[in-house]
N, C-alpha and C. Protein backbone atom coordinates (compact mmCIF):
# COMPACT_ATOMS: atom_id res chain seq x y z
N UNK A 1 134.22 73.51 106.71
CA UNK A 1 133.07 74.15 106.09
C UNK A 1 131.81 73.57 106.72
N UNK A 2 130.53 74.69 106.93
CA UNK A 2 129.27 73.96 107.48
C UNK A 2 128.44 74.25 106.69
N UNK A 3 127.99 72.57 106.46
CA UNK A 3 126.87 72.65 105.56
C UNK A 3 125.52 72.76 105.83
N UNK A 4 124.96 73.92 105.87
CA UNK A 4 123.37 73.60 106.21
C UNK A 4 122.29 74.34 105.01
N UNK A 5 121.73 73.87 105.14
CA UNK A 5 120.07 74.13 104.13
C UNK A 5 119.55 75.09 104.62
N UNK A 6 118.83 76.44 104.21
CA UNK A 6 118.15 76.95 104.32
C UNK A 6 116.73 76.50 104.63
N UNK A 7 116.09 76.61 105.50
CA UNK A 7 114.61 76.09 105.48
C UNK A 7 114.33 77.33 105.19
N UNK A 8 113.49 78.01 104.61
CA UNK A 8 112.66 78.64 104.06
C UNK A 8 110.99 78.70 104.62
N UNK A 9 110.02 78.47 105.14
CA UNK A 9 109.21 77.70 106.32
C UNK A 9 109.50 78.58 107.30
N UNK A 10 111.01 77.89 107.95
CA UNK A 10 111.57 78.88 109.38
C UNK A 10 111.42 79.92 109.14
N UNK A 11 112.28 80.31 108.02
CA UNK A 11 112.50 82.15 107.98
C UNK A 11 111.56 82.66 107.60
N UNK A 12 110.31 82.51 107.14
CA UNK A 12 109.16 83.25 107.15
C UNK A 12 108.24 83.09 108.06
N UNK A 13 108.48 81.71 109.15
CA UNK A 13 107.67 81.68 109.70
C UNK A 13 108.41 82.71 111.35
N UNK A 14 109.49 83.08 111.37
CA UNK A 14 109.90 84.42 111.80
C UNK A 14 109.76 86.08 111.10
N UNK A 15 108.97 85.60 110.71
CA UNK A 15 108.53 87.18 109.86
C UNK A 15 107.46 87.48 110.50
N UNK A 16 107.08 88.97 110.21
CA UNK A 16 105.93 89.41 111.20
C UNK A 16 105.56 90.53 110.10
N UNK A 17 106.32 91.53 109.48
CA UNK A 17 105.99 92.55 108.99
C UNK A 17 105.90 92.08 107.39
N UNK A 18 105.06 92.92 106.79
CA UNK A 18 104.75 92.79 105.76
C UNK A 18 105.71 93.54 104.99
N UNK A 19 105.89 93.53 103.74
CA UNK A 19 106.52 94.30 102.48
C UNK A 19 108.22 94.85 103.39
N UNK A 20 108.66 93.65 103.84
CA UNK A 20 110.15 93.48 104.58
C UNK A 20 110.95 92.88 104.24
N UNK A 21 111.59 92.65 103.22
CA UNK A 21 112.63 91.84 102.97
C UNK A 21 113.58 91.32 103.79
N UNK A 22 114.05 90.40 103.90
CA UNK A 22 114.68 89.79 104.59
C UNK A 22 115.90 88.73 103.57
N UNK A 23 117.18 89.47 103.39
CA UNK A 23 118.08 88.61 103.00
C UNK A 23 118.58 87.02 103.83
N UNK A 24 118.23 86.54 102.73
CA UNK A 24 118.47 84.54 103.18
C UNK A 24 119.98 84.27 102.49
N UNK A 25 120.42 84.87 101.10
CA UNK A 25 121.67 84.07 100.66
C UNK A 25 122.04 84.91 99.78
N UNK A 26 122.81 85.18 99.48
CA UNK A 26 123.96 85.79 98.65
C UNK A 26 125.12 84.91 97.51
N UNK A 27 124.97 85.61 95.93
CA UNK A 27 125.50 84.47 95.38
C UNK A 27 126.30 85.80 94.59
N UNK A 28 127.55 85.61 93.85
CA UNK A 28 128.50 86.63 93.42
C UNK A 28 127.46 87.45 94.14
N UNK A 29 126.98 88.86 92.83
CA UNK A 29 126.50 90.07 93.35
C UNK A 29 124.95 90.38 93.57
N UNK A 30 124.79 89.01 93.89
CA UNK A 30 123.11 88.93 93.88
C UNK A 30 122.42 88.54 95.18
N UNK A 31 121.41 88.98 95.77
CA UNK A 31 120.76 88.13 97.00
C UNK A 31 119.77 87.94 97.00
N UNK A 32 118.99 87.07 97.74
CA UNK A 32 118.12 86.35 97.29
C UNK A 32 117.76 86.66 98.92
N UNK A 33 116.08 87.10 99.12
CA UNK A 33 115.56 87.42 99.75
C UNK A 33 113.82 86.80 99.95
N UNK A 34 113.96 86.84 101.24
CA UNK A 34 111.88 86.34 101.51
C UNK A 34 111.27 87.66 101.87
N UNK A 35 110.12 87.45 101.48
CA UNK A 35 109.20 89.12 102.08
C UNK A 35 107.54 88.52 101.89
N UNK A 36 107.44 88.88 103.35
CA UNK A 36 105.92 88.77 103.30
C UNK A 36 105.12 89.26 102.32
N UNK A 37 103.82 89.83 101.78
CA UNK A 37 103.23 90.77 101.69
C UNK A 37 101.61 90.10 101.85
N UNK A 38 100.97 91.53 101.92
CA UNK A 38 99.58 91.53 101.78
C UNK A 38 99.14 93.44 101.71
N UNK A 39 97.96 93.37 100.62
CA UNK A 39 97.85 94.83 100.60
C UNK A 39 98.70 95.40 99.06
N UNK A 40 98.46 96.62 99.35
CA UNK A 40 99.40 97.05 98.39
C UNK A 40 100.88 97.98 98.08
N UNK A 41 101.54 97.92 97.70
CA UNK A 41 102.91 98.37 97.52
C UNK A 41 102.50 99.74 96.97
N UNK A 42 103.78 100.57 96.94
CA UNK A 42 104.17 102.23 96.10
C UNK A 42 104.35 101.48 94.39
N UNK A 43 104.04 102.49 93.36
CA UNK A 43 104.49 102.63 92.17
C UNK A 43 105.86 102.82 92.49
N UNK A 44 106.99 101.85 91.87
CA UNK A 44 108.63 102.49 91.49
C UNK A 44 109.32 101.70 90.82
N UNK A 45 110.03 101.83 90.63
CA UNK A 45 111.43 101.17 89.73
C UNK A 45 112.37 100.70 89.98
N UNK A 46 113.18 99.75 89.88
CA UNK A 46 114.87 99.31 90.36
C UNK A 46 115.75 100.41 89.59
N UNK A 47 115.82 101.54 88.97
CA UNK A 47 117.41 101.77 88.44
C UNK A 47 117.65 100.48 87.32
N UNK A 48 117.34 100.34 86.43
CA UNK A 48 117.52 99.71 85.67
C UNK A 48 118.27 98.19 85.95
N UNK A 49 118.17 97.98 87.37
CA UNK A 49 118.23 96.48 87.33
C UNK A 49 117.17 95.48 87.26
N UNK A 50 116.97 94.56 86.92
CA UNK A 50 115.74 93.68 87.03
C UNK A 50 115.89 92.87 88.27
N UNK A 51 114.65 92.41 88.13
CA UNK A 51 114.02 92.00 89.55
C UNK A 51 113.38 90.64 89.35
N UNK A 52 113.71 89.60 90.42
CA UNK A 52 112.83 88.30 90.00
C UNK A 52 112.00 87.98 91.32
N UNK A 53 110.39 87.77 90.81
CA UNK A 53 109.69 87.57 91.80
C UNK A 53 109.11 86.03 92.02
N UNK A 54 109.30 85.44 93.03
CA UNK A 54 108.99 83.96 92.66
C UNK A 54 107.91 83.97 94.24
N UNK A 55 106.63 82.90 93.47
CA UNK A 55 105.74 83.26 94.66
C UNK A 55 105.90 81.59 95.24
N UNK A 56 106.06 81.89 96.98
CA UNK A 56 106.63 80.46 97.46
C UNK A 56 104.96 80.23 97.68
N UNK A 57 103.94 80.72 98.48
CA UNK A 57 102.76 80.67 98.71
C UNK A 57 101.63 81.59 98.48
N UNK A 58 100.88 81.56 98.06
CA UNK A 58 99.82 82.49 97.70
C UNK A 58 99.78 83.00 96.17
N UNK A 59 99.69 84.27 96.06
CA UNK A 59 99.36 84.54 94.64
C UNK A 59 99.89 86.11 95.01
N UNK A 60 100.57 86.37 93.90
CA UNK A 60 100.70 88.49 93.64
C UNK A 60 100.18 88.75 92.09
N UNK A 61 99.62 90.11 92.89
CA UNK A 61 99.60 90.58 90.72
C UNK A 61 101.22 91.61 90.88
N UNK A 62 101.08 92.55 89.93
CA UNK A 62 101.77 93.38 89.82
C UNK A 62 101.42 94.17 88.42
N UNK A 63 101.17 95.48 88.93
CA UNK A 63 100.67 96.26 87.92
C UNK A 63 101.32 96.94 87.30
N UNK A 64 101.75 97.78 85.94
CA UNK A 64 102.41 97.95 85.25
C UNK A 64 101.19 99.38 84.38
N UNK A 65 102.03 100.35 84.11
CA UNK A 65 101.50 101.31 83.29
C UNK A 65 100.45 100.80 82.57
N UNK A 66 100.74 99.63 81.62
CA UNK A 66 100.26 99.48 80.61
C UNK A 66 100.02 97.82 80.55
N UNK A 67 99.36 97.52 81.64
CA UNK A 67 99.21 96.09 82.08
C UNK A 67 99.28 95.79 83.86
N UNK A 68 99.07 94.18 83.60
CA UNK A 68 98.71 93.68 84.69
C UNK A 68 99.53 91.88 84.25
N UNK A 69 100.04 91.69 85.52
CA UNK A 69 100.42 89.91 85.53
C UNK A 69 100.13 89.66 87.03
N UNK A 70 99.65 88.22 86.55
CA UNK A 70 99.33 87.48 88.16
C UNK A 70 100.46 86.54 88.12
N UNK A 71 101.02 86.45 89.61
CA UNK A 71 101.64 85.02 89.61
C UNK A 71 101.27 84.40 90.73
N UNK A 72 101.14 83.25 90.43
CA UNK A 72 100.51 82.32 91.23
C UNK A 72 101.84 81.13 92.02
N UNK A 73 101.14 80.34 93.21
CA UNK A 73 102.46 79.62 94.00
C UNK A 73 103.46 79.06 92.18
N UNK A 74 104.41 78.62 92.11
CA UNK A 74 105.12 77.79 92.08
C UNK A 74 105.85 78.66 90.14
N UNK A 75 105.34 80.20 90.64
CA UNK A 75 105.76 80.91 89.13
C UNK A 75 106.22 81.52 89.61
N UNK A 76 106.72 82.38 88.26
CA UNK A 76 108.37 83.97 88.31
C UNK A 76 107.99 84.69 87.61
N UNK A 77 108.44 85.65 87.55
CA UNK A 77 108.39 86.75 86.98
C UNK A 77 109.70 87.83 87.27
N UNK A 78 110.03 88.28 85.93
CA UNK A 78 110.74 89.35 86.15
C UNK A 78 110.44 90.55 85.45
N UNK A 79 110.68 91.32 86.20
CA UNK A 79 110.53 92.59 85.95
C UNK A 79 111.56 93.69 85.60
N UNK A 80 111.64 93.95 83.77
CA UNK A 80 112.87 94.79 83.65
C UNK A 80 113.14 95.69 84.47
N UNK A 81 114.58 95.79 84.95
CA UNK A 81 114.86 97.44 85.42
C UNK A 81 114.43 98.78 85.02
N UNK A 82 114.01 99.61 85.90
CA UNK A 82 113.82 100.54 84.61
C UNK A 82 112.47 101.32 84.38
N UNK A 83 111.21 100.08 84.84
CA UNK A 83 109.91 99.90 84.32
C UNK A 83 109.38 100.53 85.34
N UNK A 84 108.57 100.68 85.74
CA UNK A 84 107.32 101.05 86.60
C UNK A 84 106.57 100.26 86.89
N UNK A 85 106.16 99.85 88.06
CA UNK A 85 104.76 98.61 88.48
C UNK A 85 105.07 99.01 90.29
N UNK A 86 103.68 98.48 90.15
CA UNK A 86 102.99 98.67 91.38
C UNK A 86 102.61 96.83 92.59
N UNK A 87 103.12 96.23 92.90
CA UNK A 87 103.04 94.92 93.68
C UNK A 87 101.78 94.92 94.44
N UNK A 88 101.17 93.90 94.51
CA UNK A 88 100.01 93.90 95.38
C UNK A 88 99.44 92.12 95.52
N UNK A 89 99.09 92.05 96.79
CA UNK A 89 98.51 90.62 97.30
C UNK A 89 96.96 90.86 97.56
N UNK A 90 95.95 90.23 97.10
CA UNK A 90 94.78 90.46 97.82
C UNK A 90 94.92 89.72 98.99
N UNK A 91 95.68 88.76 99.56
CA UNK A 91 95.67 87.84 100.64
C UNK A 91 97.14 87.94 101.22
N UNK A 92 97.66 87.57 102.61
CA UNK A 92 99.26 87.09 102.34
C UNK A 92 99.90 86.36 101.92
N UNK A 93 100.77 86.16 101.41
CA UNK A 93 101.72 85.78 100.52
C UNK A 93 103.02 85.86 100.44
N UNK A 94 103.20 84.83 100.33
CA UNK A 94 104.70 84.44 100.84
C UNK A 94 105.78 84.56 99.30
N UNK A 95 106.93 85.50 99.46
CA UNK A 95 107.80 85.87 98.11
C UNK A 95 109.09 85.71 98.32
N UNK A 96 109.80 84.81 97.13
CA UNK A 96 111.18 84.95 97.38
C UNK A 96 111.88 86.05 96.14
N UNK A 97 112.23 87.35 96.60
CA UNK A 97 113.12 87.79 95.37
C UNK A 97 114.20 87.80 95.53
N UNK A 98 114.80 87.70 93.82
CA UNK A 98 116.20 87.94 93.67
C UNK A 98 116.50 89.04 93.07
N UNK A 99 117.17 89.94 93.39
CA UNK A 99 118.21 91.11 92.90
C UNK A 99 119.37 91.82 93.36
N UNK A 100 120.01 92.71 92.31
CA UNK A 100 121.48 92.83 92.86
C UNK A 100 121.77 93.43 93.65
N UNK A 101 122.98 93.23 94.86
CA UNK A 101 123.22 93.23 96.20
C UNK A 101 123.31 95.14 95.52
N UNK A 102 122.78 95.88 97.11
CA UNK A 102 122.83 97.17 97.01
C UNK A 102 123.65 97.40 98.48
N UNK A 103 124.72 98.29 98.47
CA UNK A 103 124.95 98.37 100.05
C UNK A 103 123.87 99.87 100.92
N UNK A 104 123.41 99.58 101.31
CA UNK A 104 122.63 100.48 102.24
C UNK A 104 121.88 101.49 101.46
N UNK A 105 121.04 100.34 100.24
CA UNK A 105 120.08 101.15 99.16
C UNK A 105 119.57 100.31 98.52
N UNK A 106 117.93 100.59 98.35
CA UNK A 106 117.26 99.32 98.40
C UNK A 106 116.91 99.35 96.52
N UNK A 107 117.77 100.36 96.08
CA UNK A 107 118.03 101.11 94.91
C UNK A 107 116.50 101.11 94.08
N UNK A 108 115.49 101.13 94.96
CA UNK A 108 113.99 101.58 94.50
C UNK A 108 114.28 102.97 94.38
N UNK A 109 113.03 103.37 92.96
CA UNK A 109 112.77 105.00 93.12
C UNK A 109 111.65 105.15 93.31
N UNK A 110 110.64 105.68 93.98
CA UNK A 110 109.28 105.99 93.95
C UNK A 110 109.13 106.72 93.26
N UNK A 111 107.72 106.41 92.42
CA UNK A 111 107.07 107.27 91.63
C UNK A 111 106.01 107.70 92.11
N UNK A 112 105.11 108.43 91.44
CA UNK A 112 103.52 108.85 91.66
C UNK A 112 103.00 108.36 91.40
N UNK A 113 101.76 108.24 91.94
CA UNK A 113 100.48 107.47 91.61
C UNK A 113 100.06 107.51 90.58
């Protein structure tokens, strides 16, 4: 068996595109992913899975029908399945999420503005 650590650092500091996920690890049916962002994201939904957003650097809001949350470096947030919100960085920002493994579906729905 080989044991190595994820640096986290590396793999974003090989990132280039924004709002790109990039799978780092896989645990039963879950993966755990880095994604740049800056700017703003589409309104949509997971399909009723939830979503965990953990900010490694910078700050995100994320907007919601009927609200607004900021998270700042070293917080989470999840977001029921299901819901509606809109992601957004005023700066870049570095994100690790976790949600459940989809095969060749990023099981987002877009909504309207």
């Amino acid at each position: 068996m080989h044991y190595q650590a994820i640096k986290l650092k590396e793999e974003l500091y090989k990132m280039n595109d924004y709002w790109s996920p990039k799978v780092i690890g896989e645990i039963n049916d879950y993966q755990f992913k880095l994604v740049k962002i800056d700017g703003d994201f589409m309104w949509h939904n997971h399909q009723g899975d939830d979503k965990v957003f953990i900010v490694l650097e910078g700050e995100m809001f994320i907007d919601f029908r009927d609200g607004q949350v900021k998270i700042s470096k070293g917080e989470m947030f999840i977001v029921p399945g299901g819901v509606e919100h809109k992601p957004f960085a005023k700066r870049e920002s570095n994100i690790m999420l976790m949600e459940p493994k989809r095969e060749g579906n990023t099981g987002d729905t877009i909504t309207s503005q």
